[in-house]
PDB file of N, CA and C in Angstrom:
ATOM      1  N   UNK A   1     -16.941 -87.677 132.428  1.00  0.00           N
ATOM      2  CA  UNK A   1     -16.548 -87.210 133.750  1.00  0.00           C
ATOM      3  C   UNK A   1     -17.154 -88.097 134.833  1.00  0.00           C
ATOM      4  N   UNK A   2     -18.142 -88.464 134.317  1.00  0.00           N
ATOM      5  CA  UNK A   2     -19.406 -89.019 135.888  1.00  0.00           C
ATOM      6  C   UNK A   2     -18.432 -90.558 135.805  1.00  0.00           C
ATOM      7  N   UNK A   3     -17.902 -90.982 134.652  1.00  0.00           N
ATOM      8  CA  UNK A   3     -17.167 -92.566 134.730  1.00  0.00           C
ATOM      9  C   UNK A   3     -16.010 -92.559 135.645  1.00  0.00           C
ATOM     10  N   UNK A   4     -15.310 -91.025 135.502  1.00  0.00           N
ATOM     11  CA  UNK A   4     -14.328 -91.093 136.337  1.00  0.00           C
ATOM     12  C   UNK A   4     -14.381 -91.179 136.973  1.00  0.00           C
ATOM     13  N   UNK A   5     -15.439 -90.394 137.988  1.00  0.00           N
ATOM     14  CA  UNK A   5     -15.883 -90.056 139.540  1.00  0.00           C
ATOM     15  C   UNK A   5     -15.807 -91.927 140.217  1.00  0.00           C
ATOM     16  N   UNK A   6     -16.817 -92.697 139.221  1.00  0.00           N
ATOM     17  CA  UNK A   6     -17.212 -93.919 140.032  1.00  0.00           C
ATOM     18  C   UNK A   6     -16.022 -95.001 139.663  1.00  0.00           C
ATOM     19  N   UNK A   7     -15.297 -94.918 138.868  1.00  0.00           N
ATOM     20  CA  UNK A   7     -13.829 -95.635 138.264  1.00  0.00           C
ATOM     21  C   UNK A   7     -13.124 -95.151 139.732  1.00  0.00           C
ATOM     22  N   UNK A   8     -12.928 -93.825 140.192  1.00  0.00           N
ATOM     23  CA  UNK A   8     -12.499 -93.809 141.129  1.00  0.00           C
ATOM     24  C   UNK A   8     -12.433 -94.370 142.622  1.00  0.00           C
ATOM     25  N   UNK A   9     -14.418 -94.033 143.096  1.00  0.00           N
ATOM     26  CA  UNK A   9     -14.574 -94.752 143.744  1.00  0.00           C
ATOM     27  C   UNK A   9     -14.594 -96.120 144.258  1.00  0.00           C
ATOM     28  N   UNK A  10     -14.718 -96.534 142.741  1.00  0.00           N
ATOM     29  CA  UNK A  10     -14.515 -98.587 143.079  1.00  0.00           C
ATOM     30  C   UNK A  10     -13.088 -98.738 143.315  1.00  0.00           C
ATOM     31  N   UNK A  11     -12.270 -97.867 142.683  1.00  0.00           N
ATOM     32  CA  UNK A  11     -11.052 -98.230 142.994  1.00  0.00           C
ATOM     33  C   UNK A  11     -10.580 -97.897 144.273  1.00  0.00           C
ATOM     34  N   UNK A  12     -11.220 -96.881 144.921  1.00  0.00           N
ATOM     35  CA  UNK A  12     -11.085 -96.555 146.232  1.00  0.00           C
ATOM     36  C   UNK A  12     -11.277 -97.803 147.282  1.00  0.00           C
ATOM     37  N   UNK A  13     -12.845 -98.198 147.373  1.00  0.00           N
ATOM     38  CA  UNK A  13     -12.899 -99.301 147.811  1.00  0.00           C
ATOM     39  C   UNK A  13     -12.630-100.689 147.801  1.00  0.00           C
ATOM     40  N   UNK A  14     -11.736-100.596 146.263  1.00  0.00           N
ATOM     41  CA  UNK A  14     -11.049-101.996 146.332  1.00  0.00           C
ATOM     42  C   UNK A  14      -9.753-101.634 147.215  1.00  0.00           C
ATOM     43  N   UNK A  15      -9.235-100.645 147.310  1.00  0.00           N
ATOM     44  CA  UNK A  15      -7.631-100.362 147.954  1.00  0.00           C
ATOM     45  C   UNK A  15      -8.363 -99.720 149.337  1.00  0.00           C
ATOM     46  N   UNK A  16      -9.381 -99.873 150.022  1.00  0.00           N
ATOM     47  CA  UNK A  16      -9.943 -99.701 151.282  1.00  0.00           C
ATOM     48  C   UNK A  16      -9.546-101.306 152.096  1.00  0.00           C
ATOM     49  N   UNK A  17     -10.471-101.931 151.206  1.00  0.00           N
ATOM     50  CA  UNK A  17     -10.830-104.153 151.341  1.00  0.00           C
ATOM     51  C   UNK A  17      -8.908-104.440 151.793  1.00  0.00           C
ATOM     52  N   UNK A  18      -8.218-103.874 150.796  1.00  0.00           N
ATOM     53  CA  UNK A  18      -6.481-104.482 151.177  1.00  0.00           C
ATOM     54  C   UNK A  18      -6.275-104.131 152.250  1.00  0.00           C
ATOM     55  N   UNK A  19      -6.479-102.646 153.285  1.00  0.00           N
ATOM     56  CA  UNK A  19      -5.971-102.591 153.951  1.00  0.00           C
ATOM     57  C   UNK A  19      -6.103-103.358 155.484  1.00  0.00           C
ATOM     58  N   UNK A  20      -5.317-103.196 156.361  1.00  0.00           N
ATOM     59  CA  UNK A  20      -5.072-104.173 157.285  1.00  0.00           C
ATOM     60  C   UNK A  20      -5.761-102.908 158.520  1.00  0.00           C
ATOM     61  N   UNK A  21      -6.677-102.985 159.069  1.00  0.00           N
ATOM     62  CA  UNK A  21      -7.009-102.270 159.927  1.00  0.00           C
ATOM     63  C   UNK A  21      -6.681-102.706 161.791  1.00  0.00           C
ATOM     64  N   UNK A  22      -6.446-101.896 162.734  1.00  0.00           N
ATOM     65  CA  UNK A  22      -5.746-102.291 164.014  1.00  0.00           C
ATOM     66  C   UNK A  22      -6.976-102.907 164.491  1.00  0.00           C
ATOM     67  N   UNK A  23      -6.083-103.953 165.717  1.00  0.00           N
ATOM     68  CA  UNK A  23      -7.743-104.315 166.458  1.00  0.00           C
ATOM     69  C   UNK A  23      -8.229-103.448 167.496  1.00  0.00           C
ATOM     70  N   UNK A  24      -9.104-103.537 168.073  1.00  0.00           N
ATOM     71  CA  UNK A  24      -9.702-102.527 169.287  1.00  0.00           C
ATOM     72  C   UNK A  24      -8.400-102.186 170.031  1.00  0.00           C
ATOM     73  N   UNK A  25      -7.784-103.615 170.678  1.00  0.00           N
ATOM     74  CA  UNK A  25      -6.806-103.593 172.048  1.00  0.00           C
ATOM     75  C   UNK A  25      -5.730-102.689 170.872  1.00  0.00           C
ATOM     76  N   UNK A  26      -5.080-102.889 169.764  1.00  0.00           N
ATOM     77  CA  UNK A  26      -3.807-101.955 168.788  1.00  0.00           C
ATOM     78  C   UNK A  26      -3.994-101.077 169.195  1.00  0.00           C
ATOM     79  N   UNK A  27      -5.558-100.425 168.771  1.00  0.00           N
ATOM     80  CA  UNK A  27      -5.992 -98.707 168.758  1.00  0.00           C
ATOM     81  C   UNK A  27      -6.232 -98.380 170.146  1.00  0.00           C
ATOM     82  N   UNK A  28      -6.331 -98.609 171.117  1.00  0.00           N
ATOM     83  CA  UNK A  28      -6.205 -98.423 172.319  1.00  0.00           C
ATOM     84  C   UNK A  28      -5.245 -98.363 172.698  1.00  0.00           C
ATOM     85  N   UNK A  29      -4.232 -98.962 173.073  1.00  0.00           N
ATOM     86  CA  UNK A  29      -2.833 -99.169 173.449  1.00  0.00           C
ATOM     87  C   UNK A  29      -2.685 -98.358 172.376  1.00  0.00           C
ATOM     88  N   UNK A  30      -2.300 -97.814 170.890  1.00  0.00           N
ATOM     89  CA  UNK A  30      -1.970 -96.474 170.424  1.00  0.00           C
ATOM     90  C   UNK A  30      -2.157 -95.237 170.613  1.00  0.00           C
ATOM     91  N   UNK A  31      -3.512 -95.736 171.250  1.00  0.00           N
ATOM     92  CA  UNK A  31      -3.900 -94.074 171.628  1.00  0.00           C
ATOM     93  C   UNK A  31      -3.917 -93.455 173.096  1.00  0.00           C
ATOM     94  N   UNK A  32      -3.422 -94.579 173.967  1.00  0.00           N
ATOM     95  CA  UNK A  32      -2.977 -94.469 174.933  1.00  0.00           C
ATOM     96  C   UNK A  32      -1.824 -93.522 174.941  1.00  0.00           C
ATOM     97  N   UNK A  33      -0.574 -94.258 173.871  1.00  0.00           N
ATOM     98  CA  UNK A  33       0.684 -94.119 174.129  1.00  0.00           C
ATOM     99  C   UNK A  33       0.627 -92.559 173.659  1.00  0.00           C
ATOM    100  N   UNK A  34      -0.121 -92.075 172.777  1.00  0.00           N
ATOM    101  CA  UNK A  34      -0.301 -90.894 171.585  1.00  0.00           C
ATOM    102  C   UNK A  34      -0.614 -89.909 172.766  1.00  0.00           C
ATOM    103  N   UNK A  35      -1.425 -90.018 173.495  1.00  0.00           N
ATOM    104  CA  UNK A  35      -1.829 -89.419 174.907  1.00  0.00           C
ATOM    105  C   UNK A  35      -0.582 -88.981 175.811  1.00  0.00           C
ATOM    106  N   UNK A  36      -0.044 -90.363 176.284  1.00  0.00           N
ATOM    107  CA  UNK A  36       0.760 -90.373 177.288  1.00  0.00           C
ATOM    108  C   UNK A  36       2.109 -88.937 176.837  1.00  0.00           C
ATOM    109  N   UNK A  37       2.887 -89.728 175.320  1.00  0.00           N
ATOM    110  CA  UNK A  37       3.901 -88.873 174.653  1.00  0.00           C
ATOM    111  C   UNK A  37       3.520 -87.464 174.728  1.00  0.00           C
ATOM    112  N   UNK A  38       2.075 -86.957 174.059  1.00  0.00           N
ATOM    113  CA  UNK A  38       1.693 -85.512 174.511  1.00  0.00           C
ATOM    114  C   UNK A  38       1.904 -84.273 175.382  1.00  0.00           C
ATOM    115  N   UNK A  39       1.110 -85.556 176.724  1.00  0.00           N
ATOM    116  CA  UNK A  39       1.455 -84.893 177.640  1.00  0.00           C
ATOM    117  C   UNK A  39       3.005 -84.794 178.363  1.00  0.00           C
ATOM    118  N   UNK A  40       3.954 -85.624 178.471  1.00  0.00           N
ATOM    119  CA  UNK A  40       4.625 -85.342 178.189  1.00  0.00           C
ATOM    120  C   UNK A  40       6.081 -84.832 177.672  1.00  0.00           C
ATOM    121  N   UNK A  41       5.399 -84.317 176.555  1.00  0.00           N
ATOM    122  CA  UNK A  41       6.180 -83.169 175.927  1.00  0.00           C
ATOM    123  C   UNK A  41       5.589 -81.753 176.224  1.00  0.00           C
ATOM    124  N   UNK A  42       4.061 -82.017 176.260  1.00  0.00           N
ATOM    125  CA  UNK A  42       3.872 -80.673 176.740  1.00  0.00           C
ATOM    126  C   UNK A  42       4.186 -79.981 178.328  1.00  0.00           C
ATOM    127  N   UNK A  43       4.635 -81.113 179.111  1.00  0.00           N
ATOM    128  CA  UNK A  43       5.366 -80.904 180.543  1.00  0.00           C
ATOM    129  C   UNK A  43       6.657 -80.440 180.432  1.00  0.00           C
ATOM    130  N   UNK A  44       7.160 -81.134 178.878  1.00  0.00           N
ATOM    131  CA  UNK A  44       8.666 -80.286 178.983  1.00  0.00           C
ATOM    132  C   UNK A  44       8.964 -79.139 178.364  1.00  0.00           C
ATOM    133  N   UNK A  45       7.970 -79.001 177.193  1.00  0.00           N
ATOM    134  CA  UNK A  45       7.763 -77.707 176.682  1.00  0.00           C
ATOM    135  C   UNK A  45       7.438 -76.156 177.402  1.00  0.00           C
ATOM    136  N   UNK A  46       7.043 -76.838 178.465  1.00  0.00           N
ATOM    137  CA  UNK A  46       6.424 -75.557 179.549  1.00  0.00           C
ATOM    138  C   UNK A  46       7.130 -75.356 180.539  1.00  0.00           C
ATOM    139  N   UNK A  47       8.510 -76.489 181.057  1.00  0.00           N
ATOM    140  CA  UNK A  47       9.165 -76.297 181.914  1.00  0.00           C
ATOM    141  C   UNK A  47      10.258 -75.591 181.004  1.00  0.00           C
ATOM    142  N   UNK A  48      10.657 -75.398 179.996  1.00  0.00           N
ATOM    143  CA  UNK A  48      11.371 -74.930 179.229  1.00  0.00           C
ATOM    144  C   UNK A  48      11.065 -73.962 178.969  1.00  0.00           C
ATOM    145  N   UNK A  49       9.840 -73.261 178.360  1.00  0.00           N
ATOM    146  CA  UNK A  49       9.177 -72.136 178.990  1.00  0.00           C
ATOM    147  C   UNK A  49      10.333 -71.181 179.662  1.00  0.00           C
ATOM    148  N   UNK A  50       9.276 -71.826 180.998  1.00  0.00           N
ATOM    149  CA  UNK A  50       9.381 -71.170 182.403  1.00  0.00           C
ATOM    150  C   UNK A  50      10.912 -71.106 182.173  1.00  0.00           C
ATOM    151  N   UNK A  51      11.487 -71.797 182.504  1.00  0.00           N
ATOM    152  CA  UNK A  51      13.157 -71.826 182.935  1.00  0.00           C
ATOM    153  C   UNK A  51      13.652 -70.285 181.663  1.00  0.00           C
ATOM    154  N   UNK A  52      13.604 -70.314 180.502  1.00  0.00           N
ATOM    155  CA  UNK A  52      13.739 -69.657 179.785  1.00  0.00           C
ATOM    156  C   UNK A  52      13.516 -68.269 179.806  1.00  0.00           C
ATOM    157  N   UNK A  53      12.420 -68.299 180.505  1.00  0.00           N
ATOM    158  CA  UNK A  53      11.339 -66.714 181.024  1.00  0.00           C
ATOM    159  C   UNK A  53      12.428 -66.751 182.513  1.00  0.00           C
ATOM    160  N   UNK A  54      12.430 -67.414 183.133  1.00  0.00           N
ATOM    161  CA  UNK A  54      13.357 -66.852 184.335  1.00  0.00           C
ATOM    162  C   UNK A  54      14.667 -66.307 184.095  1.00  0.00           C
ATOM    163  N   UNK A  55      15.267 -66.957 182.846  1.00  0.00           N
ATOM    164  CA  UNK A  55      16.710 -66.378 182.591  1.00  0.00           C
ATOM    165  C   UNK A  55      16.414 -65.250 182.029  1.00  0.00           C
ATOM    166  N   UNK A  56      15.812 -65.316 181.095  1.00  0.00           N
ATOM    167  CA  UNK A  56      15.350 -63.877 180.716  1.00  0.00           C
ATOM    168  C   UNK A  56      14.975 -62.760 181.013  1.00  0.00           C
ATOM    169  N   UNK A  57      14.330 -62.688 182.313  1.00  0.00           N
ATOM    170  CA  UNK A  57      13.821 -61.465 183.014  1.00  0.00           C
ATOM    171  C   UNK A  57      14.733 -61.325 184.147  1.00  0.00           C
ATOM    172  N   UNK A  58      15.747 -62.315 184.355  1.00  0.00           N
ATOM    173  CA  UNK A  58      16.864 -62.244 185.468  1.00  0.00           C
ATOM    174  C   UNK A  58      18.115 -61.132 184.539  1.00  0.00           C
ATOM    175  N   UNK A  59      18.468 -61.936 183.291  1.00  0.00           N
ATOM    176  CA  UNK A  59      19.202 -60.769 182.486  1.00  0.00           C
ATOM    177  C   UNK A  59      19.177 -59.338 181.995  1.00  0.00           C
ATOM    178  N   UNK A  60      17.725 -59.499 182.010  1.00  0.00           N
ATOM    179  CA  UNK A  60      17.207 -58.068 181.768  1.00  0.00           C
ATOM    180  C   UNK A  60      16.412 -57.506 183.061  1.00  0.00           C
ATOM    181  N   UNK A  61      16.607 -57.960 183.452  1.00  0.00           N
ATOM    182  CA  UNK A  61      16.481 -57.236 185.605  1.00  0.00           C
ATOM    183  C   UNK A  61      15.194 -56.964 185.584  1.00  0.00           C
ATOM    184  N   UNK A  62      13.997 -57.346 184.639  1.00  0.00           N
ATOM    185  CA  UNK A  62      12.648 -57.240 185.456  1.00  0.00           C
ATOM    186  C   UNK A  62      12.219 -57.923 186.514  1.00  0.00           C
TER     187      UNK A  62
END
């Protein structure tokens, strides 16, 4: 069992070494954009909301 555990792990960190990691400016500018998209959607999610809650309480006359 304990061979598997570390068979695993080396193999982990050999398929860690392949991968291609972003540079600072990638992950920034990604997480910018990841930000920006958020918000929004959560601006349209809430104006949709609202608009939704107004038809709704207009149809049913509260």
């Amino acid at each position: 069992m304990k061979e598997k555990v570390v068979d695993y792990v080396k193999e982990t960190r050999a398929e860690l070494k392949q991968v291609t990691w972003p540079t600072k400016p990638e992950l920034i500018g990604s997480t910018i954009v990841v930000i920006f998209v958020t918000l929004v959607l959560a601006v349209f999610i809430y104006a949709v909301d609202k608009i939704l809650e107004t038809l709704i309480f207009s149809v049913l006359g509260l």
